[in-house]
C-alpha atoms as a PDB file:
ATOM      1  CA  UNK A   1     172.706 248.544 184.519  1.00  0.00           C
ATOM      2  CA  UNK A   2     171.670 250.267 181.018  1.00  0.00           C
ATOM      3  CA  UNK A   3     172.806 246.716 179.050  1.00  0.00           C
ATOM      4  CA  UNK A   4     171.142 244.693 181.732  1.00  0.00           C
ATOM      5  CA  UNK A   5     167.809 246.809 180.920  1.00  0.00           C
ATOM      6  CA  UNK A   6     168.085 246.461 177.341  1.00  0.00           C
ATOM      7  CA  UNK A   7     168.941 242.582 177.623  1.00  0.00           C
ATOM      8  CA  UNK A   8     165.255 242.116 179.199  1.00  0.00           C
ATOM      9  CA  UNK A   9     163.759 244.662 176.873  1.00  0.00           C
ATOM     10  CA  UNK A  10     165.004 241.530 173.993  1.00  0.00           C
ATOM     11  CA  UNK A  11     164.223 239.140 175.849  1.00  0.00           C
ATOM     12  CA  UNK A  12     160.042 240.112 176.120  1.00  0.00           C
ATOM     13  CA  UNK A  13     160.389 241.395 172.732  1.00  0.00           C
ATOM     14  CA  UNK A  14     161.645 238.263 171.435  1.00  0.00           C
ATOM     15  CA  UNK A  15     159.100 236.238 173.676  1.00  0.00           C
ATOM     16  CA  UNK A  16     156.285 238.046 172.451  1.00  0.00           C
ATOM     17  CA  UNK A  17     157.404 237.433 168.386  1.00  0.00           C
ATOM     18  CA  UNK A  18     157.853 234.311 169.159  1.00  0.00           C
ATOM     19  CA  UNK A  19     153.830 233.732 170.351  1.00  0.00           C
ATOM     20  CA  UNK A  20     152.819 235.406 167.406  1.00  0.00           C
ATOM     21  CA  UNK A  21     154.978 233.176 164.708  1.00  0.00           C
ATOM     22  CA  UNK A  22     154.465 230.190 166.596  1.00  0.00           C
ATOM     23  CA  UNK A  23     150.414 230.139 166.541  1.00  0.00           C
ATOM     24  CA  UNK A  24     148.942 234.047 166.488  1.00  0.00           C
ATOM     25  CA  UNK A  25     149.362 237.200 167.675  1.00  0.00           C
ATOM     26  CA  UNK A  26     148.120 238.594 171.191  1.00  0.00           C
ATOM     27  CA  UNK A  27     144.300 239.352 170.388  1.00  0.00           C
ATOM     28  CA  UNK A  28     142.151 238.982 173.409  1.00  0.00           C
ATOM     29  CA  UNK A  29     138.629 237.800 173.406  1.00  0.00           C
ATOM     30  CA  UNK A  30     136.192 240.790 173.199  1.00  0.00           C
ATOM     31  CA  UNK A  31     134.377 241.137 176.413  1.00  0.00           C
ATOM     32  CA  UNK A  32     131.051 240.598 175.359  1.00  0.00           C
ATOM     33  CA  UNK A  33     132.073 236.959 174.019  1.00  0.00           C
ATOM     34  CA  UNK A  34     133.336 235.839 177.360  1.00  0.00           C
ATOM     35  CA  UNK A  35     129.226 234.351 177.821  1.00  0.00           C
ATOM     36  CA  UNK A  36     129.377 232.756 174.464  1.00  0.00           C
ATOM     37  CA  UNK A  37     132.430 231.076 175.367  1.00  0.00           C
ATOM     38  CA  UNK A  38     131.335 230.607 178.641  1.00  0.00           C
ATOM     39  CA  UNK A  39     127.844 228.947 176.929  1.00  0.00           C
ATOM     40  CA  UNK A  40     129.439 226.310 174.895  1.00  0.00           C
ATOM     41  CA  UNK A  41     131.995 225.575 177.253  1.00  0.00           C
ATOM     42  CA  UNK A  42     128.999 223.944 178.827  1.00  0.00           C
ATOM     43  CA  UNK A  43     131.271 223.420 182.274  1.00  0.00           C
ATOM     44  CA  UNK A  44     130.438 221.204 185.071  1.00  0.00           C
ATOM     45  CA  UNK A  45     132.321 221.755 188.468  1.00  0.00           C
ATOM     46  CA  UNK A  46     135.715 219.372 188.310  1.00  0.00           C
ATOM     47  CA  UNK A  47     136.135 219.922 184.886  1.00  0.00           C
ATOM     48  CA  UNK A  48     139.025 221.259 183.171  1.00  0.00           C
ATOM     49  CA  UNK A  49     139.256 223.915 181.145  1.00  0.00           C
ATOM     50  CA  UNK A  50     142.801 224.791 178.892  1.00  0.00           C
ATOM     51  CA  UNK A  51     143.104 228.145 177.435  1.00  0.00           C
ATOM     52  CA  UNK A  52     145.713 227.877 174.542  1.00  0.00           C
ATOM     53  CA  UNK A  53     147.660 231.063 173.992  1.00  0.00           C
ATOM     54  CA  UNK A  54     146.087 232.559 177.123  1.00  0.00           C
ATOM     55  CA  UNK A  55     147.291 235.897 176.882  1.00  0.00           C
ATOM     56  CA  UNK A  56     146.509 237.895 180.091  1.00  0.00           C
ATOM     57  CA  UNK A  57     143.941 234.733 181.099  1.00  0.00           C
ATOM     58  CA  UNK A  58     140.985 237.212 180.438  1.00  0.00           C
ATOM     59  CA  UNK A  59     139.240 233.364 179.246  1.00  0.00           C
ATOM     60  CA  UNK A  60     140.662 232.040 182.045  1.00  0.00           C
ATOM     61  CA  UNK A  61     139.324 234.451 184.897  1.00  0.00           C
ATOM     62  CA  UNK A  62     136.186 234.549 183.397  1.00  0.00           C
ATOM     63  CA  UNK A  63     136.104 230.951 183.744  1.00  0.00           C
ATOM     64  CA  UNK A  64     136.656 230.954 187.224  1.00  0.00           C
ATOM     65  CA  UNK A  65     134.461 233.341 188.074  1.00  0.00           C
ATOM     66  CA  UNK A  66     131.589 232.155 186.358  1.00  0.00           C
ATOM     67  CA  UNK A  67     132.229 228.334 187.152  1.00  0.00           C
ATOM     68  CA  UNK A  68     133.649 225.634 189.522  1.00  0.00           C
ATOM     69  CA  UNK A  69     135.985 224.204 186.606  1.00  0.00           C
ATOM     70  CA  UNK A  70     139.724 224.213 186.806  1.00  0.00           C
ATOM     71  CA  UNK A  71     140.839 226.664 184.320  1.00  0.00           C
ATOM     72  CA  UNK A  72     144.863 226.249 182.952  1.00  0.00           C
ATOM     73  CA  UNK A  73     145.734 229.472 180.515  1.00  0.00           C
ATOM     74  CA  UNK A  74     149.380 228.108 179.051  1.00  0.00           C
ATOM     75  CA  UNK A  75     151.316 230.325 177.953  1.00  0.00           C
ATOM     76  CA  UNK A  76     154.955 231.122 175.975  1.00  0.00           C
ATOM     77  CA  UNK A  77     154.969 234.936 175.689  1.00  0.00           C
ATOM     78  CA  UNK A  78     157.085 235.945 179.069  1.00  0.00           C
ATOM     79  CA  UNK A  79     155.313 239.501 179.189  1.00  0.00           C
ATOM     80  CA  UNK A  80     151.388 238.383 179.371  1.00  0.00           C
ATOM     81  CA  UNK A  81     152.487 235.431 181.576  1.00  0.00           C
ATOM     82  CA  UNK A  82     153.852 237.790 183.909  1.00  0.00           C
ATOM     83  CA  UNK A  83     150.645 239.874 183.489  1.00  0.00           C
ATOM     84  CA  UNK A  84     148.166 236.739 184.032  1.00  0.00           C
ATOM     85  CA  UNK A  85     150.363 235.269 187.435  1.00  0.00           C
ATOM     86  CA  UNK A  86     150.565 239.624 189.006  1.00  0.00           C
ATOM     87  CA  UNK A  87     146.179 239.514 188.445  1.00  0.00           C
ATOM     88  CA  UNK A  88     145.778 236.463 189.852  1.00  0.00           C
ATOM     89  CA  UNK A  89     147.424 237.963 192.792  1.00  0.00           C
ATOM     90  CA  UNK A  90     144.886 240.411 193.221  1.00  0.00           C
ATOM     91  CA  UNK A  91     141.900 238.324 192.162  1.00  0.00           C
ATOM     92  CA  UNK A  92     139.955 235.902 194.070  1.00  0.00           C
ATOM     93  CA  UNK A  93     140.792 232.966 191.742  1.00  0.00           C
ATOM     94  CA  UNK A  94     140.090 229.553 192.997  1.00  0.00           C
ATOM     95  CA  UNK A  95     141.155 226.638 190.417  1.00  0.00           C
ATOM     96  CA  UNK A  96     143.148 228.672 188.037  1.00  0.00           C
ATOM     97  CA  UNK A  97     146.713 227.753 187.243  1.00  0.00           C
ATOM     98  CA  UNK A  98     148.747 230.068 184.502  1.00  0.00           C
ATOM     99  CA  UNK A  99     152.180 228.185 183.042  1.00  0.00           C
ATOM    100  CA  UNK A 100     154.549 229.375 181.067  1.00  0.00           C
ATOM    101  CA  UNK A 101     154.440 226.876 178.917  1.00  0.00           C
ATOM    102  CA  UNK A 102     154.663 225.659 175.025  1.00  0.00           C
ATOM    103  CA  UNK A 103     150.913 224.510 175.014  1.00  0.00           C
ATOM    104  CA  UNK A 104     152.313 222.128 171.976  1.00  0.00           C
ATOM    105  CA  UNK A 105     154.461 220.313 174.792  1.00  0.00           C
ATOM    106  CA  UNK A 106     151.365 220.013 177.148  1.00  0.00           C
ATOM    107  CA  UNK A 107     149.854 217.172 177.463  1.00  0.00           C
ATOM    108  CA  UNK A 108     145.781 217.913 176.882  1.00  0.00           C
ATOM    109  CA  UNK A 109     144.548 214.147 177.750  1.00  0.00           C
ATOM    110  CA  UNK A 110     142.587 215.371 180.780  1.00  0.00           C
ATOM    111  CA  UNK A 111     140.949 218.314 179.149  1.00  0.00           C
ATOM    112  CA  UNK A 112     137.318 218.650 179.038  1.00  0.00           C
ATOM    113  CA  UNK A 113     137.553 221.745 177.161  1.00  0.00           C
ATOM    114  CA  UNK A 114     139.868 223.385 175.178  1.00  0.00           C
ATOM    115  CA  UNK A 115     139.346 226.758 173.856  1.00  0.00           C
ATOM    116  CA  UNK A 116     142.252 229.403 171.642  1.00  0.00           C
ATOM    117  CA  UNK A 117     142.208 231.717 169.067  1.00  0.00           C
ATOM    118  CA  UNK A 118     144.937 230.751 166.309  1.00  0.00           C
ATOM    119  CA  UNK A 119     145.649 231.409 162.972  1.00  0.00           C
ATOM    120  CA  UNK A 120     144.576 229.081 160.229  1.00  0.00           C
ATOM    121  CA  UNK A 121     147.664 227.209 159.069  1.00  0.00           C
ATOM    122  CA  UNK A 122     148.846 226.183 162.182  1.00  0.00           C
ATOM    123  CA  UNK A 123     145.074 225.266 163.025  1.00  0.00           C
ATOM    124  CA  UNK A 124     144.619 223.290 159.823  1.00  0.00           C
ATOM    125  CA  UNK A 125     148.363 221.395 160.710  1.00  0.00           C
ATOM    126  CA  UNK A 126     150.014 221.121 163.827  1.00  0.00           C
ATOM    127  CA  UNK A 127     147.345 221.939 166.657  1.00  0.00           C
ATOM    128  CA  UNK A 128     144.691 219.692 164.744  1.00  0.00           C
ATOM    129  CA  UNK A 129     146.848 216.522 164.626  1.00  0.00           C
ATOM    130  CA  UNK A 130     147.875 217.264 168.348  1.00  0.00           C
ATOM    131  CA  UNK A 131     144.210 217.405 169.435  1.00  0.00           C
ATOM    132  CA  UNK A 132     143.132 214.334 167.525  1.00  0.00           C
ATOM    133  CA  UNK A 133     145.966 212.382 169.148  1.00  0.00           C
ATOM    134  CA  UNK A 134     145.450 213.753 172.855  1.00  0.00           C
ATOM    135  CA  UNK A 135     141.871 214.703 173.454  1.00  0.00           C
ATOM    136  CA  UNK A 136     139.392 211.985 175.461  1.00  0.00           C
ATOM    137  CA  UNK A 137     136.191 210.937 173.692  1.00  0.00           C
ATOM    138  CA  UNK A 138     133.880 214.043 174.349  1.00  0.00           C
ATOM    139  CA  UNK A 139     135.815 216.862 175.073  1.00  0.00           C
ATOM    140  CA  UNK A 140     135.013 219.894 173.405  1.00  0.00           C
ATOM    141  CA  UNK A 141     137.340 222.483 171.280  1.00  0.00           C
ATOM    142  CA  UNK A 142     136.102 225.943 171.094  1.00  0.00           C
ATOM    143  CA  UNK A 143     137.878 227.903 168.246  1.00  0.00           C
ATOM    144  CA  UNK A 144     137.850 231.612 168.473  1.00  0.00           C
ATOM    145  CA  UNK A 145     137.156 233.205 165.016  1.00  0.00           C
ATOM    146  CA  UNK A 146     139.077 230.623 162.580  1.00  0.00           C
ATOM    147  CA  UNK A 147     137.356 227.274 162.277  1.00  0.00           C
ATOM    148  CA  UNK A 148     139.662 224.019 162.115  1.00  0.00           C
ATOM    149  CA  UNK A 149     139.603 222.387 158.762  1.00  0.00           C
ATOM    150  CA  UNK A 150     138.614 219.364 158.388  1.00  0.00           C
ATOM    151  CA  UNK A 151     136.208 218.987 161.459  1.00  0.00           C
ATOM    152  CA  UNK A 152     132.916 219.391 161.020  1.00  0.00           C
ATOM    153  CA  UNK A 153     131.710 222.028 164.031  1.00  0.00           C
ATOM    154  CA  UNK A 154     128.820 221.102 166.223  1.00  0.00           C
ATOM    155  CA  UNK A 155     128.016 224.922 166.525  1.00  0.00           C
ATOM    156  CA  UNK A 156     129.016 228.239 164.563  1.00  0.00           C
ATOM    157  CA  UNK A 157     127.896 230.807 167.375  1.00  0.00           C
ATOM    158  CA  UNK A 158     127.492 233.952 165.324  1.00  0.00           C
ATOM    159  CA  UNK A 159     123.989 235.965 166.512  1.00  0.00           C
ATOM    160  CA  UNK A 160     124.812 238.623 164.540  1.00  0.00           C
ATOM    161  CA  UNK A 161     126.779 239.378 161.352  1.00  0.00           C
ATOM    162  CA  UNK A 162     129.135 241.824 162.715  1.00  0.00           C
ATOM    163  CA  UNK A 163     129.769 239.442 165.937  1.00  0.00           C
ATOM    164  CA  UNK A 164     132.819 237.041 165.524  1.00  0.00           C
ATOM    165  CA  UNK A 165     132.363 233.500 165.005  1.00  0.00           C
ATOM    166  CA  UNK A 166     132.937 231.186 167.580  1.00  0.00           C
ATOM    167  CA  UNK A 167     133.245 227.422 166.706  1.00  0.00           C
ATOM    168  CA  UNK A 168     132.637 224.252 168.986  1.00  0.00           C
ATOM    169  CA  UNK A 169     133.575 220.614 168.061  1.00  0.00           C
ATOM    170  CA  UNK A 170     133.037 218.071 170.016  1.00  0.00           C
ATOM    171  CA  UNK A 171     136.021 214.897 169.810  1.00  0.00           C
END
């Protein structure tokens, strides 16, 4: 029983590390940037909404609360999977989805928008090319404190200087 505990102690561990090397660590979207997000999401009902790297799916119930969008939080780290599919137990979520999923090996044609927070590199290589390849005419990217190089963003949402940036392209 004691091994069996420790093997899926390693296994979350390892989950979790491998979110954070693959794209960026576990940082949640501070609360009072859920409207900002929420504002140049600009979401009409029927919609969808992905949520790269969505944690917990605080984006992603946010989302649904405040709209009639379908809102899909993918994500590889076993732990805040778990985490987002036991809340949406106890929420009232209508048109939210959570997968446990490599958002690299999702398919993002049908995406209207497509929000994350990820570290530069992999911003400036691999998600970048992946967007440009699979994202319809129009759909928007929101980038949660790192901007993408190379695009040129519609809007840098920072009211304040100490508030975090928040970028939005459009494709």
């Amino acid at each position: 029983m004691f091994i069996l505990l420790w093997l899926i102690l390693i296994v979350l561990i390892l989950s979790t590390a491998l979110a954070g090397i693959s794209f960026a660590p576990w940082v949640p979207a501070w609360k009072k940037d859920l409207k900002r997000i929420l504002a140049l999401a600009d979401l009409k009902p029927e919609q969808k909404f992905y949520e790269l790297g969505s944690g917990t799916g605080r984006v992603c119930f946010y989302i649904n609360k405040m709209t009639d969008a379908e809102a899909i939080g993918l994500e590889i780290a076993l732990p805040f999977y778990l985490v987002s599919k036991f809340k949406q137990l106890f929420l009232k979520s209508h048109h939210i989805k959570f997968k446990f999923k490599n958002f690299f090996k999702q398919n993002l044609s049908d995406a209207d928008v497509v929000y994350f927070f990820g570290m530069p590199k992999p911003l400036k290589d691999k998600l970048r090319i992946k967007l440009e390849k699979e994202l319809k005419p129009g759909a928007r990217v929101i980038s949660y404190v790192f901007p993408i190089e190379a695009w040129q963003p519609k809007v840098i949402d920072k009211p304040k200087e100490n508030d975090i940036a928040i970028y939005l392209y459009i494709r």
